[in-house]
PDB file of N, CA and C in Angstrom:
ATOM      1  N   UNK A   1     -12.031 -15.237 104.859  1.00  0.00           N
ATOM      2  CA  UNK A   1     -11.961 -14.460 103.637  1.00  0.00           C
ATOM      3  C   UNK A   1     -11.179 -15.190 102.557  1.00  0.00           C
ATOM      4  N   UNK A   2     -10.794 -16.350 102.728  1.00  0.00           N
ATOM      5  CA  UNK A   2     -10.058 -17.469 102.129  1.00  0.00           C
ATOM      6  C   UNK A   2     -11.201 -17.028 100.704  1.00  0.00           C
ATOM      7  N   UNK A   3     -10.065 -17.073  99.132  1.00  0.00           N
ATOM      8  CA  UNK A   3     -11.086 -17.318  98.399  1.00  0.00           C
ATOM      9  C   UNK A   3     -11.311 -16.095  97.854  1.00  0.00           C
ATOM     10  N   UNK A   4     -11.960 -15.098  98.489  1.00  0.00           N
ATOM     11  CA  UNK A   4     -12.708 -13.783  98.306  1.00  0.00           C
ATOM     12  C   UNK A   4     -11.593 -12.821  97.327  1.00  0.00           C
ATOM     13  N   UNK A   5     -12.368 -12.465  96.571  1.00  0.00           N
ATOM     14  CA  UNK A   5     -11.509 -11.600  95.195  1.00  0.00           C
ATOM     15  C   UNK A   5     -11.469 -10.440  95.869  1.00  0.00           C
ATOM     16  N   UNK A   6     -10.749  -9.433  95.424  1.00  0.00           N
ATOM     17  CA  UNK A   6     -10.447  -8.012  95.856  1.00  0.00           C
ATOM     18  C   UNK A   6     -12.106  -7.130  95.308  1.00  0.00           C
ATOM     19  N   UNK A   7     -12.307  -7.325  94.757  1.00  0.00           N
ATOM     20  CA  UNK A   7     -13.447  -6.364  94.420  1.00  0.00           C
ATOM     21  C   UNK A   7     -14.650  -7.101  95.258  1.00  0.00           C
ATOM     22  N   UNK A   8     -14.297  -8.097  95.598  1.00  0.00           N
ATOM     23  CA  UNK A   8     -16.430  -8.645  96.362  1.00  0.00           C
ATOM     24  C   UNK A   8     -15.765  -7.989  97.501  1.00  0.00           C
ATOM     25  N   UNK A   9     -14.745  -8.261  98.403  1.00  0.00           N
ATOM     26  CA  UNK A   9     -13.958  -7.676  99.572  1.00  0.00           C
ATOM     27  C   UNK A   9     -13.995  -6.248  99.656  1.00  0.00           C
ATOM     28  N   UNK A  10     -14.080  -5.031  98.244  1.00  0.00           N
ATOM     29  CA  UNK A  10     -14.383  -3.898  98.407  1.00  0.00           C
ATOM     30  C   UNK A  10     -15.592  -3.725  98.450  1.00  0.00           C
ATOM     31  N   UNK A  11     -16.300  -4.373  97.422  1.00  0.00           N
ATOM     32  CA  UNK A  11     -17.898  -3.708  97.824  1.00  0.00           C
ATOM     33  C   UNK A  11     -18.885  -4.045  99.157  1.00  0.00           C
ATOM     34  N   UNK A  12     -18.052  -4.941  99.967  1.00  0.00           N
ATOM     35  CA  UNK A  12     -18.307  -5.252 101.552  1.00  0.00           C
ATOM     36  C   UNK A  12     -17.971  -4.164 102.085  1.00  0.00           C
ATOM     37  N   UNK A  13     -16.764  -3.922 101.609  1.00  0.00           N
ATOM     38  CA  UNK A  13     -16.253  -2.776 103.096  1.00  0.00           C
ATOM     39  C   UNK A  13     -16.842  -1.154 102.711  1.00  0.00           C
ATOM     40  N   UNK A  14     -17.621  -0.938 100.902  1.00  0.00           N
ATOM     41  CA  UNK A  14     -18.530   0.034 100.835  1.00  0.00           C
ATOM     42  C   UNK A  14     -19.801   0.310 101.512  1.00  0.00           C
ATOM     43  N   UNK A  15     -20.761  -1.515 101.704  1.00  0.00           N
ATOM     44  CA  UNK A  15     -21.414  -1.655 102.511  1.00  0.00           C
ATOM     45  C   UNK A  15     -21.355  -1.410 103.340  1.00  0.00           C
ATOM     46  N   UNK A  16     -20.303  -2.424 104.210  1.00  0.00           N
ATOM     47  CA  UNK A  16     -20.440  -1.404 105.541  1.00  0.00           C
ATOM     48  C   UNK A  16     -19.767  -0.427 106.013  1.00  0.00           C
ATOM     49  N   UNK A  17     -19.400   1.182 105.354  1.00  0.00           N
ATOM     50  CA  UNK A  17     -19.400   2.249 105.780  1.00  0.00           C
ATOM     51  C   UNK A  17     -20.312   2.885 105.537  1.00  0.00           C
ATOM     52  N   UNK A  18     -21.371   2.372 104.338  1.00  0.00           N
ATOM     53  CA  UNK A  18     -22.619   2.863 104.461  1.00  0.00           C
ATOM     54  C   UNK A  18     -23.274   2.808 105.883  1.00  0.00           C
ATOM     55  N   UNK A  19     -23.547   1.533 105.950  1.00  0.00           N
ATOM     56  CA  UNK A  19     -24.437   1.234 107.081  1.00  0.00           C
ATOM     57  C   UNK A  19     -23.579   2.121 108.420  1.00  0.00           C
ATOM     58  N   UNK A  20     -22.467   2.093 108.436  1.00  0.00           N
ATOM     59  CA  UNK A  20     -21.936   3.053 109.756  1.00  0.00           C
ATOM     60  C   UNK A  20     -22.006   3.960 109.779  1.00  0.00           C
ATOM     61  N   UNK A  21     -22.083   5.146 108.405  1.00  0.00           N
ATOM     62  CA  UNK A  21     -22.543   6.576 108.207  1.00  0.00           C
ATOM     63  C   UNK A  21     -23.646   6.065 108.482  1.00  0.00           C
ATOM     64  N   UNK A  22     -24.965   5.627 107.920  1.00  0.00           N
ATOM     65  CA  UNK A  22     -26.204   5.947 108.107  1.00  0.00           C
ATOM     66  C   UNK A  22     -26.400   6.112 109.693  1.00  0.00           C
ATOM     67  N   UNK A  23     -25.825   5.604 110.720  1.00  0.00           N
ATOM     68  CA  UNK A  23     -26.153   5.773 111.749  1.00  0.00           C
ATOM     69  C   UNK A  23     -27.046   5.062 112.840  1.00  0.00           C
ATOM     70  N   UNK A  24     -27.809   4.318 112.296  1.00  0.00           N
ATOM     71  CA  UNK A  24     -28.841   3.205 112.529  1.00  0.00           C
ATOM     72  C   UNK A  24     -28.302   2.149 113.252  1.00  0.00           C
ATOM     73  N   UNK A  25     -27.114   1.907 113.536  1.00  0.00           N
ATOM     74  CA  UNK A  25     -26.693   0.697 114.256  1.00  0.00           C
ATOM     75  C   UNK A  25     -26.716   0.635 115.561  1.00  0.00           C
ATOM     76  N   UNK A  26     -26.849  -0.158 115.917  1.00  0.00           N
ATOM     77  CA  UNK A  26     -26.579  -0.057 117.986  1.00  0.00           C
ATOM     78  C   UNK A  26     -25.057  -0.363 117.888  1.00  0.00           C
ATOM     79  N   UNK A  27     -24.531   0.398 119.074  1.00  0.00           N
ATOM     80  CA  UNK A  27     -23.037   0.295 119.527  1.00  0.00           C
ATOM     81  C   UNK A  27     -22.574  -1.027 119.404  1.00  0.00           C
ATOM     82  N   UNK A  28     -23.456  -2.248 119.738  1.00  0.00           N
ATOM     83  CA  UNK A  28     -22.598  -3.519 119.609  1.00  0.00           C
ATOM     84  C   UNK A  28     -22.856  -3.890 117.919  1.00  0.00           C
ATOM     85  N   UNK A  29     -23.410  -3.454 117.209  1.00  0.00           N
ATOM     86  CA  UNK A  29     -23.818  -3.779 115.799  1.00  0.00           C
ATOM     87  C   UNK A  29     -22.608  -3.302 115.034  1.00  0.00           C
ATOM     88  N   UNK A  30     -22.189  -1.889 115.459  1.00  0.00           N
ATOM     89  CA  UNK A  30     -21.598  -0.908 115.217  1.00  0.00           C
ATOM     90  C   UNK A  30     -19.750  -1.562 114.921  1.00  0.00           C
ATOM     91  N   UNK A  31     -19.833  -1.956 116.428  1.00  0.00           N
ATOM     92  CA  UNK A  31     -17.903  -2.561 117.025  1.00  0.00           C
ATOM     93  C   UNK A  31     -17.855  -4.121 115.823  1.00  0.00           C
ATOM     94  N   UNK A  32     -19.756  -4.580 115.626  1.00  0.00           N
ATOM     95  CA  UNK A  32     -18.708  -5.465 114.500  1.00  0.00           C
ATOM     96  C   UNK A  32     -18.622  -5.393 113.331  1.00  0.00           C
ATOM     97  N   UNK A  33     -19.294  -4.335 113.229  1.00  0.00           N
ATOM     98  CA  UNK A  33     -19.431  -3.781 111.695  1.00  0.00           C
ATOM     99  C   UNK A  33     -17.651  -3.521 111.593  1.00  0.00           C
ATOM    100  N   UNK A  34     -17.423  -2.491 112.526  1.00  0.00           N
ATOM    101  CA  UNK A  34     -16.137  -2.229 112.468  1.00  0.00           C
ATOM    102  C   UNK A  34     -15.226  -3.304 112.185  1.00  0.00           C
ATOM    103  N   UNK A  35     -15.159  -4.026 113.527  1.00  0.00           N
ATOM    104  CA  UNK A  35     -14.072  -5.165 112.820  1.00  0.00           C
ATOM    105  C   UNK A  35     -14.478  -5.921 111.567  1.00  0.00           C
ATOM    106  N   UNK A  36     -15.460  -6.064 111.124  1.00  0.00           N
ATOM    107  CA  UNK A  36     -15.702  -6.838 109.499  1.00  0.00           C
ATOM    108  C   UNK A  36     -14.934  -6.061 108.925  1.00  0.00           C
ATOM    109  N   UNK A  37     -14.812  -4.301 108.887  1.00  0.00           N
ATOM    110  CA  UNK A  37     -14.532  -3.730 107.893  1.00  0.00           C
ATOM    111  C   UNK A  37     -12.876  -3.698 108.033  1.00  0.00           C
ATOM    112  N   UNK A  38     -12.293  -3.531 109.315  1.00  0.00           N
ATOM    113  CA  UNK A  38     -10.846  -3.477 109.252  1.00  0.00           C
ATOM    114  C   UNK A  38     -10.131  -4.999 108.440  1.00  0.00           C
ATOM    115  N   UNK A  39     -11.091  -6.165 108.888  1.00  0.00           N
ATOM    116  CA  UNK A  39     -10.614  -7.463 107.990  1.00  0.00           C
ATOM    117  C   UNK A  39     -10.643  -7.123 106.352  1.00  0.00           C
ATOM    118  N   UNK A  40     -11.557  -6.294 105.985  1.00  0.00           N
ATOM    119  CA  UNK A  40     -11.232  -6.309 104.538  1.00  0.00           C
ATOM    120  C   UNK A  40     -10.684  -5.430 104.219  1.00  0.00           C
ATOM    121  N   UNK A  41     -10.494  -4.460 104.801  1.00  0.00           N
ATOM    122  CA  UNK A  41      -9.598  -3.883 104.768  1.00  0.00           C
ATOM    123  C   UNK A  41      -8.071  -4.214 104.480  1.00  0.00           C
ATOM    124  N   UNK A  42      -8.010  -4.545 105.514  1.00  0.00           N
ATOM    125  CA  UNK A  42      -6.149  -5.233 105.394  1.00  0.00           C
ATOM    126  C   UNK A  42      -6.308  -6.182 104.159  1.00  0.00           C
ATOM    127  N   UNK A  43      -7.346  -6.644 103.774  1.00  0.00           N
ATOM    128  CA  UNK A  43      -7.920  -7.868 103.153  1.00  0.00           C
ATOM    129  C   UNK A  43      -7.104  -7.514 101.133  1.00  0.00           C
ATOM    130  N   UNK A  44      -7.974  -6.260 101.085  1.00  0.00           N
ATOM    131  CA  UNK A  44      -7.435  -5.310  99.896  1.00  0.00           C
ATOM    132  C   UNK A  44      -6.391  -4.659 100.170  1.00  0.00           C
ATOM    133  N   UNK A  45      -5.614  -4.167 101.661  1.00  0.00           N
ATOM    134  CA  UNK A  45      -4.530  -3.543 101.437  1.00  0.00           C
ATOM    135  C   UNK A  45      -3.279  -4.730 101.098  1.00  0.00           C
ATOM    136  N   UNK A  46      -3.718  -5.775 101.571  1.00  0.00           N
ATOM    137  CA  UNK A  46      -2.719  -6.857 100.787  1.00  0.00           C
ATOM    138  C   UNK A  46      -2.990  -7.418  99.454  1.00  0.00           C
ATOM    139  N   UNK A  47      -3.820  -7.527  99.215  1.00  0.00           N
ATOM    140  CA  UNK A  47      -3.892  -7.786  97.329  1.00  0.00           C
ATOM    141  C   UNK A  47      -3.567  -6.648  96.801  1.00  0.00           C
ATOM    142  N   UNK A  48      -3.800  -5.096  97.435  1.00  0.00           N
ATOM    143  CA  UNK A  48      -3.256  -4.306  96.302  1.00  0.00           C
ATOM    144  C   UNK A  48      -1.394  -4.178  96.535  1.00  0.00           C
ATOM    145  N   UNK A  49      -1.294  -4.198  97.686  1.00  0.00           N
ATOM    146  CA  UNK A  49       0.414  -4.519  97.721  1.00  0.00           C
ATOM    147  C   UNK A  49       0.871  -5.685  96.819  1.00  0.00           C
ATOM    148  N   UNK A  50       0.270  -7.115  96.898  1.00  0.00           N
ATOM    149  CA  UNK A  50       0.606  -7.731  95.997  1.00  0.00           C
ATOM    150  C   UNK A  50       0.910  -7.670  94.249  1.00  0.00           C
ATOM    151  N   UNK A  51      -0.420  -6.882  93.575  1.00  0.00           N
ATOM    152  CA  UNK A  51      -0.577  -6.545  92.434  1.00  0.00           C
ATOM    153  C   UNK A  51       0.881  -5.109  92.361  1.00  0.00           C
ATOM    154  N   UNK A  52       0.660  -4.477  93.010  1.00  0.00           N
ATOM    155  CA  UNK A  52       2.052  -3.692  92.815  1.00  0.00           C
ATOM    156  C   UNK A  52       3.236  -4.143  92.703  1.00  0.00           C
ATOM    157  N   UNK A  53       3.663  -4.820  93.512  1.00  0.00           N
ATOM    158  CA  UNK A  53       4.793  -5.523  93.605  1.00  0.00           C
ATOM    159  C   UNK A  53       5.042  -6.785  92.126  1.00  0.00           C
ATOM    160  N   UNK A  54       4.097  -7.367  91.509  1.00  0.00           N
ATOM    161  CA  UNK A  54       3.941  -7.606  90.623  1.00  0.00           C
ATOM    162  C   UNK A  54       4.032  -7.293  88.878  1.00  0.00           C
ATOM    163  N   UNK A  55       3.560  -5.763  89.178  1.00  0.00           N
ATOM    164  CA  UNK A  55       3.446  -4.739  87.913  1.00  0.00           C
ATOM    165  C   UNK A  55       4.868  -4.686  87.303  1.00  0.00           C
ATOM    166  N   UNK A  56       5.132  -4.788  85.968  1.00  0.00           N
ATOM    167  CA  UNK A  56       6.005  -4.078  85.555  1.00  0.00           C
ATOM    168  C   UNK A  56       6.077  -3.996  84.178  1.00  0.00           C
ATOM    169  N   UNK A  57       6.353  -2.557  83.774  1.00  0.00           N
ATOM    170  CA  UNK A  57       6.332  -1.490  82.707  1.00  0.00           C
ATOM    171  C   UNK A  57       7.406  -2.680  81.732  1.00  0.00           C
ATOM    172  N   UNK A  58       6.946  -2.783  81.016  1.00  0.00           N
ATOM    173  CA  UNK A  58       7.672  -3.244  79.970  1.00  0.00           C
ATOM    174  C   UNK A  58       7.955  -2.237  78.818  1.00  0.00           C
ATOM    175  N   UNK A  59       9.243  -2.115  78.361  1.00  0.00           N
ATOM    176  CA  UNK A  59       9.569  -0.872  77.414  1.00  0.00           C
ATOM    177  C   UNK A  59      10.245  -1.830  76.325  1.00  0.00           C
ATOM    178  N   UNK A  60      10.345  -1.288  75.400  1.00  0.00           N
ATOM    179  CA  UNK A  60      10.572  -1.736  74.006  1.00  0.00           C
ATOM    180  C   UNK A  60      12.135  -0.489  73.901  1.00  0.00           C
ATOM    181  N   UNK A  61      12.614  -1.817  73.715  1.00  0.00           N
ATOM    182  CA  UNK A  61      14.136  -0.829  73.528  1.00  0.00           C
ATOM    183  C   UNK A  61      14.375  -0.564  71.295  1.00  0.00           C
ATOM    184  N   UNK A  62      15.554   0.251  71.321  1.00  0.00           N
ATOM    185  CA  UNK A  62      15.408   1.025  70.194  1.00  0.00           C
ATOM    186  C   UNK A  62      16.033  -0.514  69.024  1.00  0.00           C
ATOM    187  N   UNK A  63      16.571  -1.610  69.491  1.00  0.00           N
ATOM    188  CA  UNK A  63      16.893  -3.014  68.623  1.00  0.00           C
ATOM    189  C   UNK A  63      15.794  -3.954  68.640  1.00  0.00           C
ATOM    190  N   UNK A  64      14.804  -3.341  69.733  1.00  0.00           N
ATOM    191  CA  UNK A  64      13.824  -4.362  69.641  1.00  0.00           C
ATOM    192  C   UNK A  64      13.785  -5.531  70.945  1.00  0.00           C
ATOM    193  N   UNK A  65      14.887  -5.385  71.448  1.00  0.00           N
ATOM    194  CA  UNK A  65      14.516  -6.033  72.896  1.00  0.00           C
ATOM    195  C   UNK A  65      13.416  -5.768  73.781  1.00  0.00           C
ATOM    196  N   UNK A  66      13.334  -6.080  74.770  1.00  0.00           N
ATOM    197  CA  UNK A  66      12.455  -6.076  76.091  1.00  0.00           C
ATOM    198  C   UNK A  66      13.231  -5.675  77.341  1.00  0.00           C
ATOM    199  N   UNK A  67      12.735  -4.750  77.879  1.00  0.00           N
ATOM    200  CA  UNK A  67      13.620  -4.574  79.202  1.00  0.00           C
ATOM    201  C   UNK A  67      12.050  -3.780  80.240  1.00  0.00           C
ATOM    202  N   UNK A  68      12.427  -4.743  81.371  1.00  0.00           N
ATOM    203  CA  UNK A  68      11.423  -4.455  82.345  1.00  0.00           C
ATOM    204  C   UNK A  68      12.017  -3.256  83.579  1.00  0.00           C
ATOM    205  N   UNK A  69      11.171  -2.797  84.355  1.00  0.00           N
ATOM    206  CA  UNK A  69      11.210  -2.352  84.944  1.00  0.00           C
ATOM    207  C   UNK A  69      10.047  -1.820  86.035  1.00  0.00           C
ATOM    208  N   UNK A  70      10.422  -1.617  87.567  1.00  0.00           N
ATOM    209  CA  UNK A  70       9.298  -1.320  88.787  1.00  0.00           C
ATOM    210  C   UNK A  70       8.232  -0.628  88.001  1.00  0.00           C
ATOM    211  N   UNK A  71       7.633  -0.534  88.634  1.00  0.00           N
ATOM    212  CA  UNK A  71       6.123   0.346  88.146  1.00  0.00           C
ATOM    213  C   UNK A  71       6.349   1.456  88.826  1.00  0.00           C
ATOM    214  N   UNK A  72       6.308   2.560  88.825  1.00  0.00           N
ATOM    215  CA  UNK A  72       6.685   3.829  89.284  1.00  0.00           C
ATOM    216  C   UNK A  72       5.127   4.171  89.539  1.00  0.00           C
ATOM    217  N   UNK A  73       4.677   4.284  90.887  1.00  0.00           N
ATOM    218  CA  UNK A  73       3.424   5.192  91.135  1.00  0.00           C
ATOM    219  C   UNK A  73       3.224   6.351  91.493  1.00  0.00           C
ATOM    220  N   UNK A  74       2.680   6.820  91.125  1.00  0.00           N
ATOM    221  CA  UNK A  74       2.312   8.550  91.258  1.00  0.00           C
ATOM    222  C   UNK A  74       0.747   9.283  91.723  1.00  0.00           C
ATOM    223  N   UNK A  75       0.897   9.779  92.843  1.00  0.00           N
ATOM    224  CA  UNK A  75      -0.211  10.064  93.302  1.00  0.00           C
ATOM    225  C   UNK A  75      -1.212  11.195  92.389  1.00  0.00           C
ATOM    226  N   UNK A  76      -2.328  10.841  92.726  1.00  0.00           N
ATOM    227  CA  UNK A  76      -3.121  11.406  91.661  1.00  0.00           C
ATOM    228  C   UNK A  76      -3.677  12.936  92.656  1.00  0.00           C
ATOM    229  N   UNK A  77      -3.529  14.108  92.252  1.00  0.00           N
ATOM    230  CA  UNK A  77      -4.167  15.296  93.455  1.00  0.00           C
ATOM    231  C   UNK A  77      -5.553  15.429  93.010  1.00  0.00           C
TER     232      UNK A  77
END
């Protein structure tokens, strides 16, 4: 997966939960569908940890400086 951007890595692992809902696979088709998908998985759960850890809110103070700060995330309901 050397290489592979976060979004070609998601629309793989959309693929194949399609193909695993549809149902059509044989059990051994199935176990590697699975593991393809847990690799990209972790694949995007580490680029999006990365990009977080990265982020930060830049605020404009009242003299005109710059002062950074974490990215505060908030779950969406």
């Amino acid at each position: 997966m050397a290489g592979d951007k976060f979004e070609t890595s998601l629309k793989k692992l959309e693929e194949i939960v399609q193909r695993l809902e549809g149902g059509a696979l044989t059990l051994e088709d199935s176990l590697k569908a699975f593991e393809e998908g847990v690799r990209h998985a972790a694949f995007c759960s580490k680029k999006l940890d990365e990009a977080e850890h990265r982020v930060d809110v830049l605020l404009k103070r009242k003299d005109g400086s710059l002062e950074t700060r974490p990215f505060e995330h908030t779950a969406e309901a």
